[in-house]
C-alpha atoms as a PDB file:
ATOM      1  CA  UNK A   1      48.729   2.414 213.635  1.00  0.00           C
ATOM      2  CA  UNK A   2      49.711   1.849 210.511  1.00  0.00           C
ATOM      3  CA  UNK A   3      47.202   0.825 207.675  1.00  0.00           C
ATOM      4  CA  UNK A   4      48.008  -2.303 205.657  1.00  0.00           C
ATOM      5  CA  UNK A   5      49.792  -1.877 202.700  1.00  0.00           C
ATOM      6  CA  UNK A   6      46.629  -3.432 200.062  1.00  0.00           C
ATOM      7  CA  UNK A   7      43.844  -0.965 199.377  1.00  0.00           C
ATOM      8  CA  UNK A   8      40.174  -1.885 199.980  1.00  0.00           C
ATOM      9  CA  UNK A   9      37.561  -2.327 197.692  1.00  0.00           C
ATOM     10  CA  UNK A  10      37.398   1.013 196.889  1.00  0.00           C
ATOM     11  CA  UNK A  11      39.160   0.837 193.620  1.00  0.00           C
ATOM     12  CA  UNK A  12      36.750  -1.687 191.933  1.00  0.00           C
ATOM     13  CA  UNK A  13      33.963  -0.014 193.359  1.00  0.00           C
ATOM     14  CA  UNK A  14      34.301   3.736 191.629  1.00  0.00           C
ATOM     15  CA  UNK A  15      33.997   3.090 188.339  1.00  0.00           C
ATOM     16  CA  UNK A  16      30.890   0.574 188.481  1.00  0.00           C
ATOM     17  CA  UNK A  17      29.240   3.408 189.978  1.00  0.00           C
ATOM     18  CA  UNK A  18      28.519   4.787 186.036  1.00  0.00           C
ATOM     19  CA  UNK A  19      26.838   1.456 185.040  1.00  0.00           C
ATOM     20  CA  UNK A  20      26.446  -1.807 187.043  1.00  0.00           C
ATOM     21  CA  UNK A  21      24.487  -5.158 185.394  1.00  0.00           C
ATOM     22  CA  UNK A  22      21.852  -7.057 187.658  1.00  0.00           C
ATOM     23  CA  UNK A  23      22.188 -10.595 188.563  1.00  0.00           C
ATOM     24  CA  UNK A  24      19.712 -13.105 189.245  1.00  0.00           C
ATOM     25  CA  UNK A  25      19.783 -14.859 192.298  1.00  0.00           C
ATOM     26  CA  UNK A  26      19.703 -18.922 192.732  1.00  0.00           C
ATOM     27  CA  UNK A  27      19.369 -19.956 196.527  1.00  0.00           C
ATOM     28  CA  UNK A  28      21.761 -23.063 195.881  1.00  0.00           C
ATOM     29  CA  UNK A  29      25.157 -24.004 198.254  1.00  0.00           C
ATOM     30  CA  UNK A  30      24.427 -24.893 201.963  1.00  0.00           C
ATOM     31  CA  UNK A  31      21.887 -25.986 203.640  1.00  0.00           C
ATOM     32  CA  UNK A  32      20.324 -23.034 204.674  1.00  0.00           C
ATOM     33  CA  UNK A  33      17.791 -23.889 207.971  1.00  0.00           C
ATOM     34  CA  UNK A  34      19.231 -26.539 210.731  1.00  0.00           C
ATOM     35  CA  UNK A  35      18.262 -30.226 210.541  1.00  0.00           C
ATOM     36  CA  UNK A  36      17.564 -30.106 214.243  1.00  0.00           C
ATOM     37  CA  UNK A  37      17.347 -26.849 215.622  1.00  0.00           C
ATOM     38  CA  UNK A  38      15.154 -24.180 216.553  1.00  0.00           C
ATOM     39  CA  UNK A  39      13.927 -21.179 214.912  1.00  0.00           C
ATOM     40  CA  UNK A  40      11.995 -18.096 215.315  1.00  0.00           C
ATOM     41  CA  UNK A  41      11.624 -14.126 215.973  1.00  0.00           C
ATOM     42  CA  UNK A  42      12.723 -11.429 218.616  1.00  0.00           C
ATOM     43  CA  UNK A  43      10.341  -8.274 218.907  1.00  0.00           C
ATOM     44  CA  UNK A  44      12.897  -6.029 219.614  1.00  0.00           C
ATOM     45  CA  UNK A  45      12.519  -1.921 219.352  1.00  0.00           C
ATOM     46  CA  UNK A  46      11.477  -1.527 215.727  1.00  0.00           C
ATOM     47  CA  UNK A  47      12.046  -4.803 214.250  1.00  0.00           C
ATOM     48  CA  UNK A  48      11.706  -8.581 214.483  1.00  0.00           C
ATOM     49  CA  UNK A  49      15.205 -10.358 214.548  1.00  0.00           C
ATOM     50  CA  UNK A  50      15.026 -13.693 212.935  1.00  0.00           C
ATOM     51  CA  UNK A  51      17.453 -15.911 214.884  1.00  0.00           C
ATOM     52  CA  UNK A  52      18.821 -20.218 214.628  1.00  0.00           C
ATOM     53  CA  UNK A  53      19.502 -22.046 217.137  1.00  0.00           C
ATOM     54  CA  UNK A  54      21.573 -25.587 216.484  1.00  0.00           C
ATOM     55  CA  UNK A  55      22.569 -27.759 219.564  1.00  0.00           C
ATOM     56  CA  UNK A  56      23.396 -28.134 223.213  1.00  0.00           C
ATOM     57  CA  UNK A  57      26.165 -26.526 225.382  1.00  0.00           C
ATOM     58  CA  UNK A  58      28.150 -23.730 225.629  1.00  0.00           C
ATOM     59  CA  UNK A  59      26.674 -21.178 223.327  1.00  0.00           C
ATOM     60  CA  UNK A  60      28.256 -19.576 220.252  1.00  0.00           C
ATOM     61  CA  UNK A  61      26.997 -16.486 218.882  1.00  0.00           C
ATOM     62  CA  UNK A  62      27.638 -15.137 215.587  1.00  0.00           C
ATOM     63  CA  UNK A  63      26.925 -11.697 213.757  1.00  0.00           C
ATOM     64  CA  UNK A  64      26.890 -11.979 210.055  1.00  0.00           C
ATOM     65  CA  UNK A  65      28.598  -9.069 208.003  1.00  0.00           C
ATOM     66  CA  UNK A  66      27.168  -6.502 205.112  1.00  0.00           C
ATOM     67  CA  UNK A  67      25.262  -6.741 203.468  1.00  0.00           C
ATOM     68  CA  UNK A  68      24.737 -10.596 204.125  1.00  0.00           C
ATOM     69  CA  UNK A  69      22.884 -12.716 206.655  1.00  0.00           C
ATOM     70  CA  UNK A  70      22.673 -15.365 209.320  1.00  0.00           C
ATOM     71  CA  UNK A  71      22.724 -18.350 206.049  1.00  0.00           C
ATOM     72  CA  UNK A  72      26.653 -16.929 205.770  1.00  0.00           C
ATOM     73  CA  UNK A  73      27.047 -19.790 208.703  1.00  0.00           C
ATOM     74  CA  UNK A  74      24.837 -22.411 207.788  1.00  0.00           C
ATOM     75  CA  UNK A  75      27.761 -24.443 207.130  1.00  0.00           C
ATOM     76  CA  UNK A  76      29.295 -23.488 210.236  1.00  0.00           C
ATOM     77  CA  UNK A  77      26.301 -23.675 212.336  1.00  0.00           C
ATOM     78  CA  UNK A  78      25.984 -26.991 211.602  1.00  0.00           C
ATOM     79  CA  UNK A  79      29.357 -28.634 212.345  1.00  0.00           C
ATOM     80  CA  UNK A  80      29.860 -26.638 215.360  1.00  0.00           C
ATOM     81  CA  UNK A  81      26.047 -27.742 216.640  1.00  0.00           C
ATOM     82  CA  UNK A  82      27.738 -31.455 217.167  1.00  0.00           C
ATOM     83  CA  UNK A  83      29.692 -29.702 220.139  1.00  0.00           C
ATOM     84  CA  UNK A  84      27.958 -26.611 220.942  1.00  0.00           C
ATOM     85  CA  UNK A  85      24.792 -24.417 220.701  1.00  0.00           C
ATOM     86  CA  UNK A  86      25.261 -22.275 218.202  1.00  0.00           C
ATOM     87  CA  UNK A  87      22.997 -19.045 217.421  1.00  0.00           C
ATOM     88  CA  UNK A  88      22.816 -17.394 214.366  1.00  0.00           C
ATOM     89  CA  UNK A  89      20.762 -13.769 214.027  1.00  0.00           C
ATOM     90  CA  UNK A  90      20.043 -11.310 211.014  1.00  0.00           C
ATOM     91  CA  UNK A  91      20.381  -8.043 211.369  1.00  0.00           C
ATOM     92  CA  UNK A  92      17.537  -6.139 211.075  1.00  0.00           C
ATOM     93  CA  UNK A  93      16.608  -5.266 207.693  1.00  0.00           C
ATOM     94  CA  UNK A  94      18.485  -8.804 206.381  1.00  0.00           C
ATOM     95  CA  UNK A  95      18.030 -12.328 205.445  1.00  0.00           C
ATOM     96  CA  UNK A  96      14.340 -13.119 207.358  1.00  0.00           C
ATOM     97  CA  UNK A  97      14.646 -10.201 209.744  1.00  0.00           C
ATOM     98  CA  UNK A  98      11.887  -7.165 209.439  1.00  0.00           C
ATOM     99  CA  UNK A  99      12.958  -3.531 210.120  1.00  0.00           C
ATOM    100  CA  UNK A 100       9.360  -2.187 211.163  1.00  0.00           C
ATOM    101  CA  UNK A 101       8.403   1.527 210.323  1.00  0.00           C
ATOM    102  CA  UNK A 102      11.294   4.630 209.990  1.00  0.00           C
ATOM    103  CA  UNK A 103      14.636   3.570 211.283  1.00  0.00           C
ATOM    104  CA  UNK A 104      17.118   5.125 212.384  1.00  0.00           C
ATOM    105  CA  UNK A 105      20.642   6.666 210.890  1.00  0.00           C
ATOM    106  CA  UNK A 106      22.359   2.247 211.096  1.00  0.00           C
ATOM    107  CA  UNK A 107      25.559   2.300 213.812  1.00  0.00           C
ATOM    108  CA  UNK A 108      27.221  -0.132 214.513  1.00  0.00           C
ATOM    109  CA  UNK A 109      25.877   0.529 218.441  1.00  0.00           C
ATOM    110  CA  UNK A 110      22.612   0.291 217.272  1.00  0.00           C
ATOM    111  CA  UNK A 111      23.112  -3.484 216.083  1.00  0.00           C
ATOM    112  CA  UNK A 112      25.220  -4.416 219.228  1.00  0.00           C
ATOM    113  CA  UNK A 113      21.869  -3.435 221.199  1.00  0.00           C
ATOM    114  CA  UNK A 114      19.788  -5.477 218.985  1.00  0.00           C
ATOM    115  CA  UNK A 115      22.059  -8.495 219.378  1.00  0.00           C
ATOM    116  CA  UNK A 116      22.046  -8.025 222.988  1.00  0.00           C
ATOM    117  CA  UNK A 117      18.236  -7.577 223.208  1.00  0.00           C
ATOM    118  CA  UNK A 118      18.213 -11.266 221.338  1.00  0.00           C
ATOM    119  CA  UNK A 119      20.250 -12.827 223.840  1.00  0.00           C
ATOM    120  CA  UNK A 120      18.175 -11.561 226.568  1.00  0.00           C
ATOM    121  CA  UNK A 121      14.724 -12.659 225.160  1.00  0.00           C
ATOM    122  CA  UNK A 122      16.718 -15.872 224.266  1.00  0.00           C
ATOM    123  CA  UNK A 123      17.904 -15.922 227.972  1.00  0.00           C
ATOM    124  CA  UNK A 124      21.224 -16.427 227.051  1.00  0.00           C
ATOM    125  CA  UNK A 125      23.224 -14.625 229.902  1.00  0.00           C
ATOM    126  CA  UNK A 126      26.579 -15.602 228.346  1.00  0.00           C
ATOM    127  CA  UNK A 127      28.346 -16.118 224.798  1.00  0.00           C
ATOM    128  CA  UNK A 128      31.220 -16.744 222.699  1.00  0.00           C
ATOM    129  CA  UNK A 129      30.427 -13.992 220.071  1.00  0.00           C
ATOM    130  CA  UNK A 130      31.954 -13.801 217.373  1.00  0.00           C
ATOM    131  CA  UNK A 131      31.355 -11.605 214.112  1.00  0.00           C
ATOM    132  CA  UNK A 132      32.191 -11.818 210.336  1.00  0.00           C
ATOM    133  CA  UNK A 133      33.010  -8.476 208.516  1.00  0.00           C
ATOM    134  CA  UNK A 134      30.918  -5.796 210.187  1.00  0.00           C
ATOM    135  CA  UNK A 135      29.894  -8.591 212.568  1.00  0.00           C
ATOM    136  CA  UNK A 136      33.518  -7.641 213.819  1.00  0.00           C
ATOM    137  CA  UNK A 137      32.757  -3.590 215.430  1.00  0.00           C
ATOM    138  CA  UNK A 138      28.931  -4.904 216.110  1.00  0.00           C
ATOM    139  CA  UNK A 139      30.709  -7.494 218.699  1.00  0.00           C
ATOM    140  CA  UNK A 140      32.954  -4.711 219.934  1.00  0.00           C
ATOM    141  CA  UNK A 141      30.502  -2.601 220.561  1.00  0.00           C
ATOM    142  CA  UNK A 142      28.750  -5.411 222.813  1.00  0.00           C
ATOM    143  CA  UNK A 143      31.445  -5.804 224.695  1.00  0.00           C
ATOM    144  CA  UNK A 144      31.843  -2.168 225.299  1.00  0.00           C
ATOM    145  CA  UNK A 145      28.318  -1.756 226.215  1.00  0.00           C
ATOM    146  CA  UNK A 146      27.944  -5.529 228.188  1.00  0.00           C
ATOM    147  CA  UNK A 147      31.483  -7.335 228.940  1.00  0.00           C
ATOM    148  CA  UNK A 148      30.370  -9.594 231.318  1.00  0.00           C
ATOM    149  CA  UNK A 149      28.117 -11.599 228.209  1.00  0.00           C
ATOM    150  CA  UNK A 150      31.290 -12.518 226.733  1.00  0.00           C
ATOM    151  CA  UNK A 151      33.005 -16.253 227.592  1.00  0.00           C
ATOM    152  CA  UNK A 152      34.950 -15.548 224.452  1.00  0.00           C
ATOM    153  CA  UNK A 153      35.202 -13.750 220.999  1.00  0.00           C
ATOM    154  CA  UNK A 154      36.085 -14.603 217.500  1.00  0.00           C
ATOM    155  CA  UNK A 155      36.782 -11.907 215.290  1.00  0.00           C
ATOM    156  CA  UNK A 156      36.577 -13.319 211.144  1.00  0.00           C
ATOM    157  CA  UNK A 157      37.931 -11.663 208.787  1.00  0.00           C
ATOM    158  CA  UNK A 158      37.191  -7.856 210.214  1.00  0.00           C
ATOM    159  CA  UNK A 159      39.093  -4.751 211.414  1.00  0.00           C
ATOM    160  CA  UNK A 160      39.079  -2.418 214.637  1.00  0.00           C
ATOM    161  CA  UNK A 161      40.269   0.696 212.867  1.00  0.00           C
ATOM    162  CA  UNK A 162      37.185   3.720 211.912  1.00  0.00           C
ATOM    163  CA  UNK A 163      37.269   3.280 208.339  1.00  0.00           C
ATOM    164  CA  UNK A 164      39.596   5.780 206.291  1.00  0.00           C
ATOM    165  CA  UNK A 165      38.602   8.542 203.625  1.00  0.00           C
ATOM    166  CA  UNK A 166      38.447   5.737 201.027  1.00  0.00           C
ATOM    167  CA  UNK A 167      36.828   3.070 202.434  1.00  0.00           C
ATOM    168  CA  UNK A 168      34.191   6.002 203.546  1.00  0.00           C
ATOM    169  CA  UNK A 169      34.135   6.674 199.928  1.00  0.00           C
ATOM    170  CA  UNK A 170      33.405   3.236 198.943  1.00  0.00           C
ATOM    171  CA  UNK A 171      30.181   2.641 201.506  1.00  0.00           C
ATOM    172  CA  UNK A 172      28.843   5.974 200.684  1.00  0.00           C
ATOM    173  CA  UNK A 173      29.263   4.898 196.762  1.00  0.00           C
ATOM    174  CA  UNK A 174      27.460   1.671 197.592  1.00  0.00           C
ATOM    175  CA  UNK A 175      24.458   3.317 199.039  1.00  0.00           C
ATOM    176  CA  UNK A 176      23.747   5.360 195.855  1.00  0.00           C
ATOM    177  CA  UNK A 177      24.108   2.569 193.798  1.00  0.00           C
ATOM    178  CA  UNK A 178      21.193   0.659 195.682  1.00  0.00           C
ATOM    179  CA  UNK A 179      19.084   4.090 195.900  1.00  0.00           C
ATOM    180  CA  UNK A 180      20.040   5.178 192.232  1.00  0.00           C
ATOM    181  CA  UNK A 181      20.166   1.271 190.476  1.00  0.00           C
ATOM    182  CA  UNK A 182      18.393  -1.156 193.192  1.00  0.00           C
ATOM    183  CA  UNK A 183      20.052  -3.288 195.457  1.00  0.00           C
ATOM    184  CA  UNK A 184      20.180  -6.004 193.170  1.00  0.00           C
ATOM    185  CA  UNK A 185      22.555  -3.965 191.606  1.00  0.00           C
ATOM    186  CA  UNK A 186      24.763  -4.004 194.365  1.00  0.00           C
ATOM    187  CA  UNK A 187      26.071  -7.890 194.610  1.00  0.00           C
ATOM    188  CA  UNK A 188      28.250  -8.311 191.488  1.00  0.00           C
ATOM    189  CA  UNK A 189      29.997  -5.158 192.623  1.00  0.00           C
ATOM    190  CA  UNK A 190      31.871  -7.064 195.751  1.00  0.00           C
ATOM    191  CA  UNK A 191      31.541 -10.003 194.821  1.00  0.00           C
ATOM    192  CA  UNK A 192      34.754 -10.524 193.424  1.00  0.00           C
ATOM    193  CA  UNK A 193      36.040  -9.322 196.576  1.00  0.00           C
ATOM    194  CA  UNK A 194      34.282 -11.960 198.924  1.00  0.00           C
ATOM    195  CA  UNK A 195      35.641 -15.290 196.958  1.00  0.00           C
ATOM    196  CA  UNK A 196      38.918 -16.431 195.985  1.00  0.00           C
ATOM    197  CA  UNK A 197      38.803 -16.662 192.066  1.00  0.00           C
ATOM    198  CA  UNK A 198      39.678 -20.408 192.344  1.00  0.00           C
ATOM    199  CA  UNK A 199      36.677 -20.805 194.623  1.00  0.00           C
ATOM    200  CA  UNK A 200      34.486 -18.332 192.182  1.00  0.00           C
ATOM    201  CA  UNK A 201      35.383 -20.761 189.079  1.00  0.00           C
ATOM    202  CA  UNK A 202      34.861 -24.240 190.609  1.00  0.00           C
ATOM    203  CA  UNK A 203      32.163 -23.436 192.732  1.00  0.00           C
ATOM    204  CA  UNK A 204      29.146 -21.080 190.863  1.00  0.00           C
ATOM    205  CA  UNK A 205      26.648 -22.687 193.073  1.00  0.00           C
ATOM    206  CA  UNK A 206      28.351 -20.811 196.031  1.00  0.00           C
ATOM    207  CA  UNK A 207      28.472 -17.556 194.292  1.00  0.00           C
ATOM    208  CA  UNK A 208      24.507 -17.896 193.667  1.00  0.00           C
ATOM    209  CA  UNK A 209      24.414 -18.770 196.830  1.00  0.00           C
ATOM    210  CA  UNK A 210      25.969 -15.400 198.582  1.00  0.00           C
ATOM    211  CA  UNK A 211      24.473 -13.113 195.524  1.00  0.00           C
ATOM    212  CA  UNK A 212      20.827 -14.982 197.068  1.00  0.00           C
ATOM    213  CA  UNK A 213      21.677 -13.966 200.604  1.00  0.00           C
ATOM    214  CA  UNK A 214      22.847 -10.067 199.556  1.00  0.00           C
ATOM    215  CA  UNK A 215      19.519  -9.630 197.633  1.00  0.00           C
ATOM    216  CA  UNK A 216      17.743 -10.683 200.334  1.00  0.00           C
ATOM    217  CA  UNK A 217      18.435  -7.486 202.366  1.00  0.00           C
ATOM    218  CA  UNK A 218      15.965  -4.166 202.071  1.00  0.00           C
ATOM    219  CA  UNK A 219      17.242  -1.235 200.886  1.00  0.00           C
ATOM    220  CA  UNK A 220      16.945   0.095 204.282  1.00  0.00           C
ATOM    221  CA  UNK A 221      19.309  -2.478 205.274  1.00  0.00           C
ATOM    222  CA  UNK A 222      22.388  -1.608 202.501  1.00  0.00           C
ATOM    223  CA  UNK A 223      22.019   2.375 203.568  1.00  0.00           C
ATOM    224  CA  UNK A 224      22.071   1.170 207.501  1.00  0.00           C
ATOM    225  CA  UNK A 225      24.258  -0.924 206.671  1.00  0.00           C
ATOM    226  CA  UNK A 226      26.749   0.834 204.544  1.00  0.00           C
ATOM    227  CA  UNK A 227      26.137   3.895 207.203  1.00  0.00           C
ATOM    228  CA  UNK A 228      27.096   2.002 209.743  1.00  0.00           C
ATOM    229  CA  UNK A 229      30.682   0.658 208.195  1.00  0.00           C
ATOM    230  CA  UNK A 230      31.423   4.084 206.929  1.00  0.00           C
ATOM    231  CA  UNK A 231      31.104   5.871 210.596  1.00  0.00           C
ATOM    232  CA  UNK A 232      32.034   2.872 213.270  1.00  0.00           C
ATOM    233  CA  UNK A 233      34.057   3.918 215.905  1.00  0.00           C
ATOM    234  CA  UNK A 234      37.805   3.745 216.438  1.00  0.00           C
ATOM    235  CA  UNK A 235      38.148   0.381 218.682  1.00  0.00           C
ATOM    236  CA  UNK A 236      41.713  -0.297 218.681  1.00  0.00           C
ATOM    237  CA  UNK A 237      41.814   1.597 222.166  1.00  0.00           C
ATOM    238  CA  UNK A 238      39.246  -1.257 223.186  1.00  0.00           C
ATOM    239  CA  UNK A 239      41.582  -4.416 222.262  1.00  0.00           C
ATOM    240  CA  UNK A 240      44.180  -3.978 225.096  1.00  0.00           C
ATOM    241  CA  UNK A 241      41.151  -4.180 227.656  1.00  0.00           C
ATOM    242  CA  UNK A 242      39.072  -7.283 226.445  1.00  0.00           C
ATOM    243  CA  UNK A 243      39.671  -9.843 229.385  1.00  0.00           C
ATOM    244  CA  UNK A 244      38.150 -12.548 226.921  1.00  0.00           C
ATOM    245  CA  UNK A 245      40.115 -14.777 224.910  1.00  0.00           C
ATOM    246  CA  UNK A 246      39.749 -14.664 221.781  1.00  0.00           C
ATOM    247  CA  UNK A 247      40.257 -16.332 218.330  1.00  0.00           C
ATOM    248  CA  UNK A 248      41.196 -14.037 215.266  1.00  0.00           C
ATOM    249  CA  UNK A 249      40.381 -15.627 211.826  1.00  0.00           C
ATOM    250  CA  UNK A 250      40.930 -14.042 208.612  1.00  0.00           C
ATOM    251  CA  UNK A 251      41.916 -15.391 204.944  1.00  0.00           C
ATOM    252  CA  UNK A 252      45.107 -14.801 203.138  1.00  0.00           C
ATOM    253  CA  UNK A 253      43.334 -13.486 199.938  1.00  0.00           C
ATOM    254  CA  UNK A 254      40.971 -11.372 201.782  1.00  0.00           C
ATOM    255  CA  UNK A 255      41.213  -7.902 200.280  1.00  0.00           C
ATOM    256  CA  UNK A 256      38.393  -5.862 202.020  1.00  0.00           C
ATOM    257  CA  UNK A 257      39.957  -5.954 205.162  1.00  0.00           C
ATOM    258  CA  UNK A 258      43.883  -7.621 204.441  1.00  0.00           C
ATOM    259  CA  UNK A 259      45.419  -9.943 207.168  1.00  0.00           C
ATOM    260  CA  UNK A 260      47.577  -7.268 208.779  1.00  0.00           C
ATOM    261  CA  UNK A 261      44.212  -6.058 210.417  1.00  0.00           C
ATOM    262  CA  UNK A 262      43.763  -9.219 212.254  1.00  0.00           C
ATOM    263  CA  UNK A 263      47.342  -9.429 212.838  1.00  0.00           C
ATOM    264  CA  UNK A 264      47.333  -5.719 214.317  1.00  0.00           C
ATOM    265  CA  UNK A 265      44.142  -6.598 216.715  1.00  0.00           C
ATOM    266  CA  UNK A 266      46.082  -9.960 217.476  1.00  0.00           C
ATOM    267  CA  UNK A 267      48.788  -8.746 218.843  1.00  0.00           C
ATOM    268  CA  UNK A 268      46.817  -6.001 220.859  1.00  0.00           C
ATOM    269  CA  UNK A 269      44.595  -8.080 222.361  1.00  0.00           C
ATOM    270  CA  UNK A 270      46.218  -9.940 225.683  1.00  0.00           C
ATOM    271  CA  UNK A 271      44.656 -13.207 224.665  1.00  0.00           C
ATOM    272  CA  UNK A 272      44.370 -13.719 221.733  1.00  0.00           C
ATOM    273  CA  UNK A 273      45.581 -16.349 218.613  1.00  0.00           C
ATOM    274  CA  UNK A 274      45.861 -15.422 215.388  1.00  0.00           C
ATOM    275  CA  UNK A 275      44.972 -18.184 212.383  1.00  0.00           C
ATOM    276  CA  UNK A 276      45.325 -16.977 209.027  1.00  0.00           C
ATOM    277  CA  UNK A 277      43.474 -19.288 205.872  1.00  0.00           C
ATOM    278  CA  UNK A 278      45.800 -19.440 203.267  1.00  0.00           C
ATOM    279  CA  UNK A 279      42.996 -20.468 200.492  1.00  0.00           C
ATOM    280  CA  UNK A 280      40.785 -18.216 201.978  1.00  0.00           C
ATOM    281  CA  UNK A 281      39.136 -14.370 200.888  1.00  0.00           C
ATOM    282  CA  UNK A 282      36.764 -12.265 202.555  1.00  0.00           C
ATOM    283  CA  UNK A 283      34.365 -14.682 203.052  1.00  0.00           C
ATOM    284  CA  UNK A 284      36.081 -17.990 203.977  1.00  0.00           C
ATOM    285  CA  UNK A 285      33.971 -18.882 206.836  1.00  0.00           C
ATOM    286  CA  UNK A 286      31.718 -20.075 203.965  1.00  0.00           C
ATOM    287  CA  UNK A 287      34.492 -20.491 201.201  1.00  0.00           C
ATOM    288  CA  UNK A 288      36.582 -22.507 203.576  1.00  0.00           C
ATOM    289  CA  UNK A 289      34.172 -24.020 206.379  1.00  0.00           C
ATOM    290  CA  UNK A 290      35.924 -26.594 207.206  1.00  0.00           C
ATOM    291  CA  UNK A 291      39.414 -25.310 208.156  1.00  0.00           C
ATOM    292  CA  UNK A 292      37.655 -22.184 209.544  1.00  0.00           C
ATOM    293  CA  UNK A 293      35.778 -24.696 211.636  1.00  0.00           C
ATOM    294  CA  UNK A 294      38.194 -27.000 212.502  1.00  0.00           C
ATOM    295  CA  UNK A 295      40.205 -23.537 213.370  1.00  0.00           C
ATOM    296  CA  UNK A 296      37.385 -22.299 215.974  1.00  0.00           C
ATOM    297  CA  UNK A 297      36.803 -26.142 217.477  1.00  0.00           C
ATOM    298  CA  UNK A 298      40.409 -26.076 218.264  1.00  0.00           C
ATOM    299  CA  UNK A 299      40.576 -23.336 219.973  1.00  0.00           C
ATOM    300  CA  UNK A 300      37.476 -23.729 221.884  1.00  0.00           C
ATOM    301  CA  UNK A 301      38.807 -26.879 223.068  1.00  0.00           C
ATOM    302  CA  UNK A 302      41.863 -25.357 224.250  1.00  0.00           C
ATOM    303  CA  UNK A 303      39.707 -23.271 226.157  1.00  0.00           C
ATOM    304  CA  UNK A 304      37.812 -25.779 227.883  1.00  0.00           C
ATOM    305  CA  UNK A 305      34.746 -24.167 226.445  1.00  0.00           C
ATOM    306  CA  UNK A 306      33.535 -27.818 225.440  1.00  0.00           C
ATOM    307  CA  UNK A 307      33.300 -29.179 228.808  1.00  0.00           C
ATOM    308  CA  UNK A 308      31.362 -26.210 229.698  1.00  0.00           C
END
């Protein structure tokens, strides 16, 4: 497969290594907790997973990326509630979650298992998972290790391919930053990268708002984290055997991980539709909720998933 032609974030990322400001974080933008929904913990091996829960039906699960949280959907959460009961987790380590005692080495495996163990204590037997980012191999990795919990997948903004020498470059880079500088040092290194500039101009509140969720996580969490993105599997042999369909979202200014990613897994997946943002980066599920929500309610409606 051929890798898109637009580099990662590594570029930005190498020489803020030397010195990198701190940034205060303001928990303004979205509504974090649901109006009407439930919250609460999962003891699972080693750490309590802080989950959401928003509304009735056919359930929706979603996997935040790095080095964010479950709050990266509060917008979505909440639309998507009116139709559908919509879950929300943090990874361990992020947002609300605990990681309890010595971890271990983070994999994107590892995750996938802690997801699953949520569903089960939730007793949710089936989903439509989707993942943001490195939400994206966590939900492969479910549904290489537990296919039949799958009634669908959306894949936002994310990539199949094991990351290349520079992209390994970049996470490693990341993780002495936090160790070396703190993790509060980390944020105003990507992001740039997760907002459009428009949207970083007109809306500051929303940039307070993600730099509030990233400082959130442990340091713990950015070297699992980071870890885990640097050394995921190869799943592009996976895509041509998920009997799921699936929705593939992903912004036209997204840099991190460009649009011919999602196109790639698109096309390799059997059922699959592609819908590409135009106004959108790296993080348009938040920059641009509402087309990336009217995006998924369309398609879930196509799919009957509604009446379900």
């Amino acid at each position: 497969m051929n890798l898109p032609r637009r580099s990662l974030l590594a570029t930005g990322l190498a020489a803020a290594l030397i010195a990198t400001p701190t940034a205060a974080a303001a928990h303004n933008g979205p509504d974090r907790d649901g109006a009407d929904g439930q919250e609460g913990f999962v003891e699972v091996e080693g750490a309590r997973i802080f989950y959401q829960i928003e509304g009735e039906g056919q359930p929706m699960l979603f996997v935040h990326g790095y080095p964010l949280s479950g709050a990266l959907f509060a917008e979505n959460r909440e639309e998507l509630a009116e139709d559908y009961q919509v879950i929300t987790v943090d990874l361990r380590g992020y947002g609300r979650s605990e990681a309890l005692g010595e971890q271990p080495v983070g994999s994107v495996e590892s995750y996938a298992q802690d997801v699953l163990a949520v569903m089960d204590e939730l007793g949710v037997d089936s989903a439509v998972i989707g993942g943001m980012s490195m939400g994206g191999p966590i939900v492969f990795s479910m549904y290489q290790q537990a296919p039949d919990r799958f009634d669908g997948m959306i894949l936002i903004d994310t990539v199949a391919a094991p990351a290349p020498p520079p992209e390994v470059g970049t996470w490693r880079g990341l993780i002495e930053v936090a160790r070396e500088q703190g993790t509060e040092a980390v944020p105003p290194l990507i992001i740039d990268e997760m907002l459009t500039g428009e949207a970083r101009m007109e809306h500051p509140e929303l940039v307070q708002y993600l730099i509030g969720i990233m400082n959130e996580a442990s340091l713990q969490a950015y070297v699992a984290g980071a870890e885990a993105l640097a050394t995921r599997p190869d799943f592009q042999p996976l895509l041509d055997d998920i009997g799921v369909p699936a929705l593939v979202l992903v912004g036209l200014q997204d840099t991190i991980y460009p649009y011919e990613f999602s196109q790639q897994m698109a096309d390799a997946i059997p059922d699959a539709e592609l819908e590409i943002i135009d106004d959108a980066s790296h993080a348009g599920i938040i920059e641009e909720a509402d087309e990336f929500n009217d995006a998924i309610e369309d398609w879930a409606d196509d799919q009957g998933f509604e009446e379900k």
